[in-house]
PDB file of N, CA and C in Angstrom:
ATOM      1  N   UNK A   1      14.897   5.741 -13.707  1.00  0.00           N
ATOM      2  CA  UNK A   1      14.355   5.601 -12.360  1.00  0.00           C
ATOM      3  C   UNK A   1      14.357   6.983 -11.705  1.00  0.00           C
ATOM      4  N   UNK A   2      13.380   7.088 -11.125  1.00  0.00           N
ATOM      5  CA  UNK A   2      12.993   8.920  -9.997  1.00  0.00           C
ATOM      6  C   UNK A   2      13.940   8.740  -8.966  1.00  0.00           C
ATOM      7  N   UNK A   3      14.293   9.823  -9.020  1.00  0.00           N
ATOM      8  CA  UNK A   3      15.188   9.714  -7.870  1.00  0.00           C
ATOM      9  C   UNK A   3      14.585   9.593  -6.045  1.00  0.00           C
ATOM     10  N   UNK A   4      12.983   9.423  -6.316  1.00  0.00           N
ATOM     11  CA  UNK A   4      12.433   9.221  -4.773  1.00  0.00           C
ATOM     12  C   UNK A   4      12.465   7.643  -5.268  1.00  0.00           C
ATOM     13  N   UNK A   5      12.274   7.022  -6.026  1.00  0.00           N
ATOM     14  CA  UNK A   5      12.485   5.397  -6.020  1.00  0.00           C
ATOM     15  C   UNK A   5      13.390   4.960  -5.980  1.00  0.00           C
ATOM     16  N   UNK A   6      15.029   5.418  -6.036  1.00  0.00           N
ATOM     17  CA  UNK A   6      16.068   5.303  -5.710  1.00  0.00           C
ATOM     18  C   UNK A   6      16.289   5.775  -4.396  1.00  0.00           C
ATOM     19  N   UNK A   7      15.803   6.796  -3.635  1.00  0.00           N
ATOM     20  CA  UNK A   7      15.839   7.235  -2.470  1.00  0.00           C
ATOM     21  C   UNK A   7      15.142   5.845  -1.255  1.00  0.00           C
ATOM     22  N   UNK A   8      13.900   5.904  -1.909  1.00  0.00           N
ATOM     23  CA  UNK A   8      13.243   4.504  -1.079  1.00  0.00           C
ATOM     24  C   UNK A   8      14.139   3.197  -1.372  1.00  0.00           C
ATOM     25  N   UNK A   9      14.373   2.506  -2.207  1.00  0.00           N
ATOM     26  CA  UNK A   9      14.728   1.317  -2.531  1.00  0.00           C
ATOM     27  C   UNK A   9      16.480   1.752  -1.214  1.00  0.00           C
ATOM     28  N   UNK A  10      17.460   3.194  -1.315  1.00  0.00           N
ATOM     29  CA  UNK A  10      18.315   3.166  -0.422  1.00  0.00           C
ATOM     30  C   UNK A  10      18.123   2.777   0.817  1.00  0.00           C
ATOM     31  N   UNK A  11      16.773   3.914   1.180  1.00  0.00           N
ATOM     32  CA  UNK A  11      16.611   3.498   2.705  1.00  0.00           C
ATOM     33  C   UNK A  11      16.048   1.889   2.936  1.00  0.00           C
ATOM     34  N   UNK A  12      15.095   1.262   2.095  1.00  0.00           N
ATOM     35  CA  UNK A  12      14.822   0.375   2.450  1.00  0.00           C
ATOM     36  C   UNK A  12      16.160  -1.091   2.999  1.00  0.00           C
ATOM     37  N   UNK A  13      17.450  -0.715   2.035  1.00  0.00           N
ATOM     38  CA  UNK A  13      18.219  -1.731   1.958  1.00  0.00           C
ATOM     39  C   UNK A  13      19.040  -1.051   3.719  1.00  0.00           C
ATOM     40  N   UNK A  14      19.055  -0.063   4.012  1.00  0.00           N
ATOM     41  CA  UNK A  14      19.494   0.410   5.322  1.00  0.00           C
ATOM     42  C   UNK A  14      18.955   0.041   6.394  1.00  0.00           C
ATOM     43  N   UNK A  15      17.477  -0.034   6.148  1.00  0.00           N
ATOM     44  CA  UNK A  15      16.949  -0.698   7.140  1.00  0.00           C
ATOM     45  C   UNK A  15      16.752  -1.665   7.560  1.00  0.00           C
ATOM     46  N   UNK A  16      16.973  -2.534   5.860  1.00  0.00           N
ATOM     47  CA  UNK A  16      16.638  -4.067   6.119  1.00  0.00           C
ATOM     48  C   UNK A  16      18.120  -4.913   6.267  1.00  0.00           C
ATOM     49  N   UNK A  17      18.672  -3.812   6.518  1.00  0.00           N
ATOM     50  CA  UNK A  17      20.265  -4.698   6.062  1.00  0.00           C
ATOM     51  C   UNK A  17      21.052  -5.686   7.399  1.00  0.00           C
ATOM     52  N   UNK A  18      20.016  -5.249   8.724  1.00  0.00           N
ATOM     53  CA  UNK A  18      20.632  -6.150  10.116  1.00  0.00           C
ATOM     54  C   UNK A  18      19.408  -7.048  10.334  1.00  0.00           C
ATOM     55  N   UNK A  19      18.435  -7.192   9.597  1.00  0.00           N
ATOM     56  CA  UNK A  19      17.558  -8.535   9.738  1.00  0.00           C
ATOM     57  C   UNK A  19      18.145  -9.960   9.258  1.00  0.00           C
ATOM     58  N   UNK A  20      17.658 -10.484  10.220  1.00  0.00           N
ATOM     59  CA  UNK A  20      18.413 -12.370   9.534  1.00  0.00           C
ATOM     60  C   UNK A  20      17.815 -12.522   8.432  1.00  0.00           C
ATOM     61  N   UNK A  21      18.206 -13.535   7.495  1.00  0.00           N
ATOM     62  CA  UNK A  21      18.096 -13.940   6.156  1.00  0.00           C
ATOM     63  C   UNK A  21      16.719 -14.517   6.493  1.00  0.00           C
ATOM     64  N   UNK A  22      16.224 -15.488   7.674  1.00  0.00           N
ATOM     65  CA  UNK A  22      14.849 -16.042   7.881  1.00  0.00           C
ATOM     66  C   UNK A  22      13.792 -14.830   8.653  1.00  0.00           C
ATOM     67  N   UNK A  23      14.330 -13.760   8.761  1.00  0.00           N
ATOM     68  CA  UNK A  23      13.040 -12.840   9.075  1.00  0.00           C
ATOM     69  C   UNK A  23      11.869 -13.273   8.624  1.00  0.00           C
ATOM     70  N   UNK A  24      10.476 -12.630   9.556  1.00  0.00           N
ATOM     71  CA  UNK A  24       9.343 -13.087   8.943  1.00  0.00           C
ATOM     72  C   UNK A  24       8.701 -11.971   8.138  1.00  0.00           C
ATOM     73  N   UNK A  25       7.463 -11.819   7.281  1.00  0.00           N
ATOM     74  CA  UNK A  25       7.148 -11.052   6.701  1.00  0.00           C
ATOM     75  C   UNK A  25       6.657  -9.734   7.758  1.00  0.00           C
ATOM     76  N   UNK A  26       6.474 -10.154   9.126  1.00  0.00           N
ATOM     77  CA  UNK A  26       6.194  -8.965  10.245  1.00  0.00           C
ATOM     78  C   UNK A  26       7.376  -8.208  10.546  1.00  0.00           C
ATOM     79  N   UNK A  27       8.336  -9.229  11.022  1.00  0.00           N
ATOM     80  CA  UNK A  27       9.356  -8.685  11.491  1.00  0.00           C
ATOM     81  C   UNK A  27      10.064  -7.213  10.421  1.00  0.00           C
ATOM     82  N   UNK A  28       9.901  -7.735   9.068  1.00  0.00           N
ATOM     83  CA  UNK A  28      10.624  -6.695   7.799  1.00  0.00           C
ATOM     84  C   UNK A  28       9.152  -5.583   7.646  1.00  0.00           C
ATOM     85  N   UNK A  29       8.240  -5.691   7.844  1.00  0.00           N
ATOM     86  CA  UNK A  29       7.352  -4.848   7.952  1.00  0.00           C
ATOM     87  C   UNK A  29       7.252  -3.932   9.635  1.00  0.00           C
ATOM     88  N   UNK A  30       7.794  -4.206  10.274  1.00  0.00           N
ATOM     89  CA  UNK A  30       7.972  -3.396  11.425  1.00  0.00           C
ATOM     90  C   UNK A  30       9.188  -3.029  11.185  1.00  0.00           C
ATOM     91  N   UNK A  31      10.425  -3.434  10.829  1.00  0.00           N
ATOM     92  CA  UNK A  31      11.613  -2.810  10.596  1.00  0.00           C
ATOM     93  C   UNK A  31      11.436  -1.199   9.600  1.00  0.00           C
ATOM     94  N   UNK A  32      10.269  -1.629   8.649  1.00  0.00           N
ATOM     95  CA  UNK A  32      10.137  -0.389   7.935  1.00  0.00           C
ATOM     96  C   UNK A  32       8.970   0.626   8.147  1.00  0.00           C
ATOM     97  N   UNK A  33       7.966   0.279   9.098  1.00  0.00           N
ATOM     98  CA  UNK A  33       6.689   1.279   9.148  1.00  0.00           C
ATOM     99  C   UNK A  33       7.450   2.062   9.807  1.00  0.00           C
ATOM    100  N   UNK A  34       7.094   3.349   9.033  1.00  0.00           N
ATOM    101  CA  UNK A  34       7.250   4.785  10.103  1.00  0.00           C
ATOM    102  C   UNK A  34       8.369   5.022   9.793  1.00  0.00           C
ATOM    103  N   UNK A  35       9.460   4.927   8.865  1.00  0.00           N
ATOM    104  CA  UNK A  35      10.469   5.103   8.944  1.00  0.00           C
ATOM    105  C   UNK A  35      11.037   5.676   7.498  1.00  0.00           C
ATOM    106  N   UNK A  36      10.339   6.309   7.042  1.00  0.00           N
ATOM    107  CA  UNK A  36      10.325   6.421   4.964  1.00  0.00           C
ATOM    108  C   UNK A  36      10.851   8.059   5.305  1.00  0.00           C
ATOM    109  N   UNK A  37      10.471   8.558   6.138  1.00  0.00           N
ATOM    110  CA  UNK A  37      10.248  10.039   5.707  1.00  0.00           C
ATOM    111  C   UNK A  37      12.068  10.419   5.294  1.00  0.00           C
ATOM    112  N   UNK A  38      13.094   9.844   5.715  1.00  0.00           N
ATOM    113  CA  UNK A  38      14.473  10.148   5.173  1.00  0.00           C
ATOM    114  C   UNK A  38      14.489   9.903   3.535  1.00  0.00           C
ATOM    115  N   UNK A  39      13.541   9.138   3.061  1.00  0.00           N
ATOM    116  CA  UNK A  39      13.485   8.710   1.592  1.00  0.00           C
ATOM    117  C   UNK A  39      12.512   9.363   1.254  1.00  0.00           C
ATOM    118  N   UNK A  40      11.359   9.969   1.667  1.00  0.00           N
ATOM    119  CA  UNK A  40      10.583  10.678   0.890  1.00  0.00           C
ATOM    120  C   UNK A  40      10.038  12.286   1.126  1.00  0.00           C
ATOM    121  N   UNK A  41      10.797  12.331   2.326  1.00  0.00           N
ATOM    122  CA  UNK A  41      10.776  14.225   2.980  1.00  0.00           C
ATOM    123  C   UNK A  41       9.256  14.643   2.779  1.00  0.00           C
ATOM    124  N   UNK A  42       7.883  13.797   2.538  1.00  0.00           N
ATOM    125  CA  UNK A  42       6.783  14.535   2.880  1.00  0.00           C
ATOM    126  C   UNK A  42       6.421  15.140   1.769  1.00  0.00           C
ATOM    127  N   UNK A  43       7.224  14.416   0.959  1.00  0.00           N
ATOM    128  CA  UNK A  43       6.753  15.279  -0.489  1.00  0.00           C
ATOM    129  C   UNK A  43       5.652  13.903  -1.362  1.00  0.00           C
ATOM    130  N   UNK A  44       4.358  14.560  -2.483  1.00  0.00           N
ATOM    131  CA  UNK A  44       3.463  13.295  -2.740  1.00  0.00           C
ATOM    132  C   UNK A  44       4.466  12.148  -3.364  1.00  0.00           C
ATOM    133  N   UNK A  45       4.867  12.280  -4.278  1.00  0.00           N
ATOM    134  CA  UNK A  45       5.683  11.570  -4.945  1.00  0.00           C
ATOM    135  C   UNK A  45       6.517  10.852  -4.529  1.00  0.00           C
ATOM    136  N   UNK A  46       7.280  11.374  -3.032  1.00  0.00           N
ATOM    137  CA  UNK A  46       8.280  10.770  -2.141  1.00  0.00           C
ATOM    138  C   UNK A  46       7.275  10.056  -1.824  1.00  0.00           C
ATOM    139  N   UNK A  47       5.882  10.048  -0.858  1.00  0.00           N
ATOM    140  CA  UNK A  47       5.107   9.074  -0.384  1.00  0.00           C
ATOM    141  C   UNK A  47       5.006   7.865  -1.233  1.00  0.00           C
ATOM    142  N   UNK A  48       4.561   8.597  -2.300  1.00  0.00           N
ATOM    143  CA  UNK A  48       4.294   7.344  -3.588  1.00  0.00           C
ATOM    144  C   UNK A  48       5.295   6.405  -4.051  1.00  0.00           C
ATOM    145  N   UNK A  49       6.326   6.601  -3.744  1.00  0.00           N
ATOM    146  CA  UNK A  49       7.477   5.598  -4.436  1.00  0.00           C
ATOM    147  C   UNK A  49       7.968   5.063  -3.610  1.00  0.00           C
ATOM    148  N   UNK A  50       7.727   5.339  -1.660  1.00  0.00           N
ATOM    149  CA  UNK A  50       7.611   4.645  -0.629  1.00  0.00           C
ATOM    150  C   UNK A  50       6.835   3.577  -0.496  1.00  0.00           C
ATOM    151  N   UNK A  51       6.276   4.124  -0.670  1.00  0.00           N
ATOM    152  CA  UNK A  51       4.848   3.001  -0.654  1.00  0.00           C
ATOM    153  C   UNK A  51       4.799   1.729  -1.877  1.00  0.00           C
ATOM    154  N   UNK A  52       4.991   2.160  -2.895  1.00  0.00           N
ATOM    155  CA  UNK A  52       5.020   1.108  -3.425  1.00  0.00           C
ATOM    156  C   UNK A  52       6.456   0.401  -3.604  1.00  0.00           C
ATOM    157  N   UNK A  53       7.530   0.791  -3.053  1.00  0.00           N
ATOM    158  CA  UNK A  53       8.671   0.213  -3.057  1.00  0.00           C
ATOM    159  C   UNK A  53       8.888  -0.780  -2.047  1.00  0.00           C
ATOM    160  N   UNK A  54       8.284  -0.420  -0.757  1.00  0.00           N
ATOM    161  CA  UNK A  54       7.854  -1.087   0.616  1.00  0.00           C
ATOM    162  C   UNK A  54       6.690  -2.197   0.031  1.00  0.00           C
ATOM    163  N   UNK A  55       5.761  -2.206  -0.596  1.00  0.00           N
ATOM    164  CA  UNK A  55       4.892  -3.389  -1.339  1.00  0.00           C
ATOM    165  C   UNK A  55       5.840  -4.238  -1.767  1.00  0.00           C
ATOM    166  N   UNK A  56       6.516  -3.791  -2.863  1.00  0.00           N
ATOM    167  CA  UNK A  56       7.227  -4.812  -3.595  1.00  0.00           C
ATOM    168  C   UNK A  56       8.795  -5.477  -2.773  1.00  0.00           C
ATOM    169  N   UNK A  57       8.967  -4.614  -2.440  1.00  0.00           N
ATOM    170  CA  UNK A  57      10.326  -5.394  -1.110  1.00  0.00           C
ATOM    171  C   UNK A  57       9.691  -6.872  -0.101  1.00  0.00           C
ATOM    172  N   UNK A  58       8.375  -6.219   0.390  1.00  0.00           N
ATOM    173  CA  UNK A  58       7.515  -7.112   1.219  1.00  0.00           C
ATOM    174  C   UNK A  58       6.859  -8.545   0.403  1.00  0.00           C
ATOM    175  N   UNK A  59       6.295  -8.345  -1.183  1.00  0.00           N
ATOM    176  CA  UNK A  59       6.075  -9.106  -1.618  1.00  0.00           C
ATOM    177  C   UNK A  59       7.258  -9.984  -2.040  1.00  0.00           C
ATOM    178  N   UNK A  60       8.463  -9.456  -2.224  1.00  0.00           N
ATOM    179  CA  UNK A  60       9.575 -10.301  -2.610  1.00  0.00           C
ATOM    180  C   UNK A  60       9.800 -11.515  -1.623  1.00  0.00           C
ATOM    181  N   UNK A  61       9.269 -11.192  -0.340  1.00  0.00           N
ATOM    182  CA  UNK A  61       9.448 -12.084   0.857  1.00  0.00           C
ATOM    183  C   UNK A  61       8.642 -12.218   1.708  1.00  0.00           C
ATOM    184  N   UNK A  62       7.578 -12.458   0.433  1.00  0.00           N
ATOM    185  CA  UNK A  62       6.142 -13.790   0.996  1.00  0.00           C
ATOM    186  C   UNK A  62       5.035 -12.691   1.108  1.00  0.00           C
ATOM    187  N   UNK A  63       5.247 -11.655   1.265  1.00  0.00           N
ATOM    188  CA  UNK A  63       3.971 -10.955   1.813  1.00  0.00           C
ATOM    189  C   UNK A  63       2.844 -10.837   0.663  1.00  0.00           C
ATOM    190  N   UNK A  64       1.522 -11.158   1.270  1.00  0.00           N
ATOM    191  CA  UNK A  64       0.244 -10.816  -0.030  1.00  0.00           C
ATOM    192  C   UNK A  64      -0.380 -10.226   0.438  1.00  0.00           C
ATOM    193  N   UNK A  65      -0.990  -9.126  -0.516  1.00  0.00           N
ATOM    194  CA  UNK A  65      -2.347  -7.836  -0.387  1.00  0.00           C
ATOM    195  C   UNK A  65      -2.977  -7.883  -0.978  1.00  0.00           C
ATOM    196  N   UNK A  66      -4.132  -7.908  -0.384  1.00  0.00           N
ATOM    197  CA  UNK A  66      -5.451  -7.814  -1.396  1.00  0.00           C
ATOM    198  C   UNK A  66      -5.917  -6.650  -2.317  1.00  0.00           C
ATOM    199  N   UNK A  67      -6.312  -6.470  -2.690  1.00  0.00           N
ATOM    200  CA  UNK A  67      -7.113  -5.641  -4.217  1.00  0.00           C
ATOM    201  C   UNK A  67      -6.871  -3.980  -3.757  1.00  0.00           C
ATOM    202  N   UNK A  68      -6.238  -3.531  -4.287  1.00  0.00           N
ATOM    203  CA  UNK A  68      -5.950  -2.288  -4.175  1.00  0.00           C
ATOM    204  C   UNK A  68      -7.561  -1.632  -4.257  1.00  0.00           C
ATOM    205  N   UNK A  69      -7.306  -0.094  -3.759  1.00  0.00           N
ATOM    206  CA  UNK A  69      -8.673   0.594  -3.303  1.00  0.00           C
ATOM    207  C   UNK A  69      -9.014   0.630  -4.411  1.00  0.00           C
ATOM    208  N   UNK A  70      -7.867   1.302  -5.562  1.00  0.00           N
ATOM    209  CA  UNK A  70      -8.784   1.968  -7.143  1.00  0.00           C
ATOM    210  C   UNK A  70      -9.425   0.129  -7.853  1.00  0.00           C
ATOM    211  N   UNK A  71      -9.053  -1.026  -7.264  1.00  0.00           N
ATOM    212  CA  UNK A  71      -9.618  -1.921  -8.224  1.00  0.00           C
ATOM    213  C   UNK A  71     -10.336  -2.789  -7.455  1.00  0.00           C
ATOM    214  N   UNK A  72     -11.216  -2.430  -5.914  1.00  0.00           N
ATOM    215  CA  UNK A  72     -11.962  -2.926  -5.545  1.00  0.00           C
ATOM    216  C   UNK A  72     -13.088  -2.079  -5.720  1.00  0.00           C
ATOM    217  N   UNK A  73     -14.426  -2.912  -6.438  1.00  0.00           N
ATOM    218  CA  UNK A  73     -15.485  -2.358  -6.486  1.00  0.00           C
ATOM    219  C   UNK A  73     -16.716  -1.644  -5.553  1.00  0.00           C
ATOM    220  N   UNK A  74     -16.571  -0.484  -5.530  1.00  0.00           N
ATOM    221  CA  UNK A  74     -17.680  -0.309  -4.251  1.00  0.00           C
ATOM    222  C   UNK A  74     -19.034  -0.383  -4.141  1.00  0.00           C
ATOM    223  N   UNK A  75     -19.936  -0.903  -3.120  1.00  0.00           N
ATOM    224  CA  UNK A  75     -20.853  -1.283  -3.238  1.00  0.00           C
ATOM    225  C   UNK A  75     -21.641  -0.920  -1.936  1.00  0.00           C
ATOM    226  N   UNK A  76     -22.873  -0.620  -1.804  1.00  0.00           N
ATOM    227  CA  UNK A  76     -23.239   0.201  -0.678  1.00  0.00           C
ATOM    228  C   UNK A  76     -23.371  -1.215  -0.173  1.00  0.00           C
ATOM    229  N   UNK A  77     -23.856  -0.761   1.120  1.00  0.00           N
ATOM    230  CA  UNK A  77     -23.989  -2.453   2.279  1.00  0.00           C
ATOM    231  C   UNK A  77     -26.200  -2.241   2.198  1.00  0.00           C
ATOM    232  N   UNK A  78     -26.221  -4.068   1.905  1.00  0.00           N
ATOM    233  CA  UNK A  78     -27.805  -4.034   1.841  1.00  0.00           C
ATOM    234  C   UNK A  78     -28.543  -3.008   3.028  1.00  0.00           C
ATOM    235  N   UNK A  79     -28.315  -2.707   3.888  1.00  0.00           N
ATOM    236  CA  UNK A  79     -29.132  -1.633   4.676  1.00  0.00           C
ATOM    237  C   UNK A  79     -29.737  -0.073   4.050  1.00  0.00           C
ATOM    238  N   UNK A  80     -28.936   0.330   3.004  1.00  0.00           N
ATOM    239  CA  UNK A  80     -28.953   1.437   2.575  1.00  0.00           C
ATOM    240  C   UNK A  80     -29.699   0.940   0.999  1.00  0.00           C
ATOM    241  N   UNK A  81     -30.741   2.126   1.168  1.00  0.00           N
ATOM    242  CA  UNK A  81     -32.116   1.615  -0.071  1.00  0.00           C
ATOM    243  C   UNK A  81     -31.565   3.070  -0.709  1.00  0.00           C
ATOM    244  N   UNK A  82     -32.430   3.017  -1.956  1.00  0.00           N
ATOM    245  CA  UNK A  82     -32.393   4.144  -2.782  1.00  0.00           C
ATOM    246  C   UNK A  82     -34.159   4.479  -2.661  1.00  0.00           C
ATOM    247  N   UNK A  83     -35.207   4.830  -2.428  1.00  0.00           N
ATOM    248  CA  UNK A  83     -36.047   5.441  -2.902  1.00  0.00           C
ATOM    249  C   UNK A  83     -36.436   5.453  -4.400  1.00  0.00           C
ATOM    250  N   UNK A  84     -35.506   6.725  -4.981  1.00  0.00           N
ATOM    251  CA  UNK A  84     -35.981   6.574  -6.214  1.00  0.00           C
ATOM    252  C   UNK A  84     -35.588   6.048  -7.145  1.00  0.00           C
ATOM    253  N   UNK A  85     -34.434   4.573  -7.225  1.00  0.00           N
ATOM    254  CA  UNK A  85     -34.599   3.641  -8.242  1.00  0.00           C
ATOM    255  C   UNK A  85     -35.446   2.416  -7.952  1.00  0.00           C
ATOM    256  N   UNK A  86     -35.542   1.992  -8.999  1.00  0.00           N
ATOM    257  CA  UNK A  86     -36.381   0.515  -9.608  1.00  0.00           C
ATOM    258  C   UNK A  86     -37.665   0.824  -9.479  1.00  0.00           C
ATOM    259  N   UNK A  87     -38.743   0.535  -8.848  1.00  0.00           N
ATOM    260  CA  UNK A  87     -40.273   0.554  -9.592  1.00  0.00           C
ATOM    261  C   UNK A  87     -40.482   2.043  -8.924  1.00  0.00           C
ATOM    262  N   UNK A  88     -40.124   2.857  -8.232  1.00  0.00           N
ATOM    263  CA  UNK A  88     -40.894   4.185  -7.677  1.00  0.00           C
ATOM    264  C   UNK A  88     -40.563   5.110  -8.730  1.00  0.00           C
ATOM    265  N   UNK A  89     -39.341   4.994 -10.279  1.00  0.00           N
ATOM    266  CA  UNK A  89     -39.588   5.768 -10.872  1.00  0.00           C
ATOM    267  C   UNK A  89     -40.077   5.020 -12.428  1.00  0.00           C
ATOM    268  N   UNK A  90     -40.661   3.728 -12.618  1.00  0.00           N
ATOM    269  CA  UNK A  90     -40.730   3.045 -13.628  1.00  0.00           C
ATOM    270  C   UNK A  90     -40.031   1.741 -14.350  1.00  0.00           C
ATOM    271  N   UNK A  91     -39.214   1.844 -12.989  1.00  0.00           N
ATOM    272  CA  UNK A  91     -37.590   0.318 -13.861  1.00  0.00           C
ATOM    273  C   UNK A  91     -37.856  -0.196 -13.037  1.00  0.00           C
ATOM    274  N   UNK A  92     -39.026  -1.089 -12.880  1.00  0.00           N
ATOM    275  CA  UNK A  92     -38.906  -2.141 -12.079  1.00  0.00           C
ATOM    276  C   UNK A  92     -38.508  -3.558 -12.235  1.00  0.00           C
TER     277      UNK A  92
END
């Protein structure tokens, strides 16, 4: 284990450690926004093992997220045309 995922998983149990056992999934998500930088000092990697340590703490207790950025497909919105595909260069 990195020692910024041991750093996060510390602070997280510091922070979460005076919430009641029935907290809601808001309440433990406001206990922790904004509050990483003692576990990750601003460094990428510190961000990164924040972040996903704070996912998986949150999912342990109910919380769900939808499709991460790298595995949602992007797709322009119907307003925006291309010109030169389909019949203006032959693929119609």
């Amino acid at each position: 284990m990195s020692i910024w995922r041991a750093r996060a998983q510390q602070r997280i149990a510091e922070l979460t450690a005076n919430l009641p056992a029935d907290a809601t999934v808001e309440q433990r998500r406001k206990a922790l926004w904004g509050k990483g930088y003692h576990a990750h000092e601003g460094t990428f990697w510190g961000r990164k093992m924040w972040g996903q340590e704070v996912r998986a703490y949150l999912a342990r207790h109910g919380a769900t997220f939808g499709p991460s950025k790298a595995e949602r497909q992007f797709q322009f919105p119907e307003h925006v045309h291309f010109p030169f595909r389909g019949e203006a260069n032959g693929q119609g």
